[in-house]
Protein backbone atom coordinates (compact mmCIF):
# COMPACT_ATOMS: atom_id res chain seq x y z
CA UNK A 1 85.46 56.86 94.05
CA UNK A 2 88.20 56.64 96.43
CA UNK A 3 90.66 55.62 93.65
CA UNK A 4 89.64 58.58 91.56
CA UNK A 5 89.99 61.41 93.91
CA UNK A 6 93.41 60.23 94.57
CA UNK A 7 94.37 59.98 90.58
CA UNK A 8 92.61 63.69 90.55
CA UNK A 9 94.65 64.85 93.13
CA UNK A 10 98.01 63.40 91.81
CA UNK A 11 97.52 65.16 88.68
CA UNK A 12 95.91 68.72 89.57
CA UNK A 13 98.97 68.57 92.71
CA UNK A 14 101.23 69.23 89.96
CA UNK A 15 99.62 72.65 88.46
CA UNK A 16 99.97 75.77 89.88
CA UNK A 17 97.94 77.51 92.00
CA UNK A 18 96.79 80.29 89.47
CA UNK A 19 95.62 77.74 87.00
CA UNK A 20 93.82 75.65 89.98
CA UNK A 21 92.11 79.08 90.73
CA UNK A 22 91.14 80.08 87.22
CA UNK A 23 89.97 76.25 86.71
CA UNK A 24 87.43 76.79 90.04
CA UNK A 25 86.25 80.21 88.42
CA UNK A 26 85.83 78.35 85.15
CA UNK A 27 84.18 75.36 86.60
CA UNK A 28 81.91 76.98 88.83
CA UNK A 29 80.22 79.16 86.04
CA UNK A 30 80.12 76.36 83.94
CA UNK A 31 78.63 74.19 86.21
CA UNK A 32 75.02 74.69 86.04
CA UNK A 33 74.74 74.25 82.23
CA UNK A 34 75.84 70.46 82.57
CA UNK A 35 76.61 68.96 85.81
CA UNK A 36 76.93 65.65 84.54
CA UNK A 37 80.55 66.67 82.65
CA UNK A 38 81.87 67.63 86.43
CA UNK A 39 80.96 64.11 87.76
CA UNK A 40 84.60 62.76 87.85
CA UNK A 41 87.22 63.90 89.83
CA UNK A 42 89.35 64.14 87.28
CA UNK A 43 87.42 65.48 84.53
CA UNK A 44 89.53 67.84 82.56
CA UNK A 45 86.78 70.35 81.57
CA UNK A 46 87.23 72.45 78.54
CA UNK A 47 85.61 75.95 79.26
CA UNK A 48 84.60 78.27 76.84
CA UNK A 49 85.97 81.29 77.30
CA UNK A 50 82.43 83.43 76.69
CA UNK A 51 81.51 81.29 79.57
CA UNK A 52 84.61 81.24 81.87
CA UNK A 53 85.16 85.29 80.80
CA UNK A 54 88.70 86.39 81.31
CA UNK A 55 90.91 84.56 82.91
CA UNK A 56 92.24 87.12 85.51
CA UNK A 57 87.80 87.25 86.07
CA UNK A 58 87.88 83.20 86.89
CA UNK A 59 90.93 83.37 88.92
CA UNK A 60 89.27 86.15 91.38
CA UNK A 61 85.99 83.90 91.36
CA UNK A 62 88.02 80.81 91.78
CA UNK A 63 89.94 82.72 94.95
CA UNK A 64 86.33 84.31 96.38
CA UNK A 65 84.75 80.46 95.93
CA UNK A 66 87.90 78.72 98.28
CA UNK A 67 87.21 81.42 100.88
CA UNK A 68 83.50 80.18 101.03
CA UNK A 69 84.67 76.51 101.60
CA UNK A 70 87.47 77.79 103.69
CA UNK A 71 85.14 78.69 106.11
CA UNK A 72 82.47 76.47 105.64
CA UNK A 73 85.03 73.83 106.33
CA UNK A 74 86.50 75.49 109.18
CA UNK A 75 83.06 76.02 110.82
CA UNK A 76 82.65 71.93 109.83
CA UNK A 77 86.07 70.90 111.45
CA UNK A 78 86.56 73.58 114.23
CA UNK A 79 83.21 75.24 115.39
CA UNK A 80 82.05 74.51 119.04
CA UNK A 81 78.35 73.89 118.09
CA UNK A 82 78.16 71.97 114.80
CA UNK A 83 80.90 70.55 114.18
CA UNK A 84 80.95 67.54 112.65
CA UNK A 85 83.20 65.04 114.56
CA UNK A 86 83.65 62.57 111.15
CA UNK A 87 84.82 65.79 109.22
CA UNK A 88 86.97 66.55 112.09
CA UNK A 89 88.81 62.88 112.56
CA UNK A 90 89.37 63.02 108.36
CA UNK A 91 90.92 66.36 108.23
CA UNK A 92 93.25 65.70 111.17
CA UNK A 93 94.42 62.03 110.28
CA UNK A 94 95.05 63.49 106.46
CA UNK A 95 97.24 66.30 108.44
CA UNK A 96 98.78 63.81 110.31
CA UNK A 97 100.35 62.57 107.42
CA UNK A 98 102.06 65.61 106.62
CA UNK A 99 100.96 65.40 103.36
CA UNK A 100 99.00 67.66 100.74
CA UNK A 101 97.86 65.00 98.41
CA UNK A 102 96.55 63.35 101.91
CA UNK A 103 95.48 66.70 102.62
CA UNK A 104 93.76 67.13 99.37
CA UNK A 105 91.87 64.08 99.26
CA UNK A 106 90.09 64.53 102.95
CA UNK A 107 88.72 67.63 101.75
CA UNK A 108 87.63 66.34 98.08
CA UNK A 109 86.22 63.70 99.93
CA UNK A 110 84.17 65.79 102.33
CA UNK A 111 83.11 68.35 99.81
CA UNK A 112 81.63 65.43 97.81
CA UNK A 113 79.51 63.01 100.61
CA UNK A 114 78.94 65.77 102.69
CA UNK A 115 78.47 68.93 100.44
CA UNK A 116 77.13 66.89 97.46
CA UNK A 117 79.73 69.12 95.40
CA UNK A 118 80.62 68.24 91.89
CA UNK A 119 83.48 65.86 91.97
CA UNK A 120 85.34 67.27 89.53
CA UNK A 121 85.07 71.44 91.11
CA UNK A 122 85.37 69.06 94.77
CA UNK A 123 89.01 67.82 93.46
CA UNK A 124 90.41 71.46 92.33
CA UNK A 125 89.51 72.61 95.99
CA UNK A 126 91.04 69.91 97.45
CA UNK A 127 94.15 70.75 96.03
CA UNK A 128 93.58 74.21 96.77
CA UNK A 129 93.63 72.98 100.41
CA UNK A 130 96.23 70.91 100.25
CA UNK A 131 98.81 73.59 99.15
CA UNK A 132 97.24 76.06 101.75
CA UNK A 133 96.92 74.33 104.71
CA UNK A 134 100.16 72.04 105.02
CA UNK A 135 101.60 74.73 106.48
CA UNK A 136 100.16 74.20 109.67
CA UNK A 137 100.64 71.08 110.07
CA UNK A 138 103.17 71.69 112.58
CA UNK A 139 100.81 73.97 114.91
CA UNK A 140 97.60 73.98 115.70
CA UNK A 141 95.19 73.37 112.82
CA UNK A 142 92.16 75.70 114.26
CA UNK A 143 94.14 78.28 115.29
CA UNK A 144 96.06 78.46 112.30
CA UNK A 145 93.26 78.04 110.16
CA UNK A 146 90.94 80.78 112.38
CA UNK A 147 93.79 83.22 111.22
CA UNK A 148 93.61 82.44 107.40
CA UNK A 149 89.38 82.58 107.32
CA UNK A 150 89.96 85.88 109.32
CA UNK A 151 91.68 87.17 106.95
């Protein structure tokens, strides 16, 4: 699987964010028909458009739905209580890389074994990550990322 979430990443790296967003919205309403087409990470799903609705509809789903794993991951990473030391140790040695593909693949990783989330909706919010939280890789990640799920 390891292999796959890394040709995922290489590929969705390269689109921008709007399409990663409107692919999330897309994929997460098309999800529950067949979860079985989702179960590679780099499963290239073709959406309906009855079912995905409009697009600028998928991308404001596909923004709300990172939010929810922003801070779901946060709280994972950087709460006092429950966070999960494992999650923790990934995250930071993929930031230590200074890289968002590194970045990316942590968090698909993480959203798959410890979420059970669909591979393929796991590798688009990877990316997601990847492109948002590289910028702090030169501060300190909680803090940093506090501010964003504050927002």
């Amino acid at each position: 699987m390891e292999s796959e979430i890394q040709a995922a990443v290489a590929s969705l790296t390269k689109a921008d964010t709007r399409r990663l967003y409107a692919d999330l919205g897309a994929y997460s309403r098309a999800y529950a028909a067949d979860p079985t087409v989702f179960a590679s990470p780099s499963a290239r799903v073709s959406i309906d458009a009855e079912v995905a609705g409009p697009l600028d509809d998928a991308i404001q789903l596909g923004e709300r739905i990172l939010r929810h794993w922003n801070k779901v991951l946060f709280d994972l990473v950087c709460g006092t209580k429950e966070a999960d030391p494992e999650a923790r140790k990934v995250i930071m040695s993929a930031l230590r890389l200074n890289s968002p593909e590194a970045m990316a693949a942590a968090v698909t990783g993480i959203l798959i074994s410890v979420f059970s989330v669909g591979p393929a909706i796991a590798a688009v919010v990877g990316v997601l990550f990847g492109k948002v939280l590289m910028p702090a890789a030169g501060e300190d990640l909680c803090s940093f990322w506090g501010e964003r799920v504050r927002r």
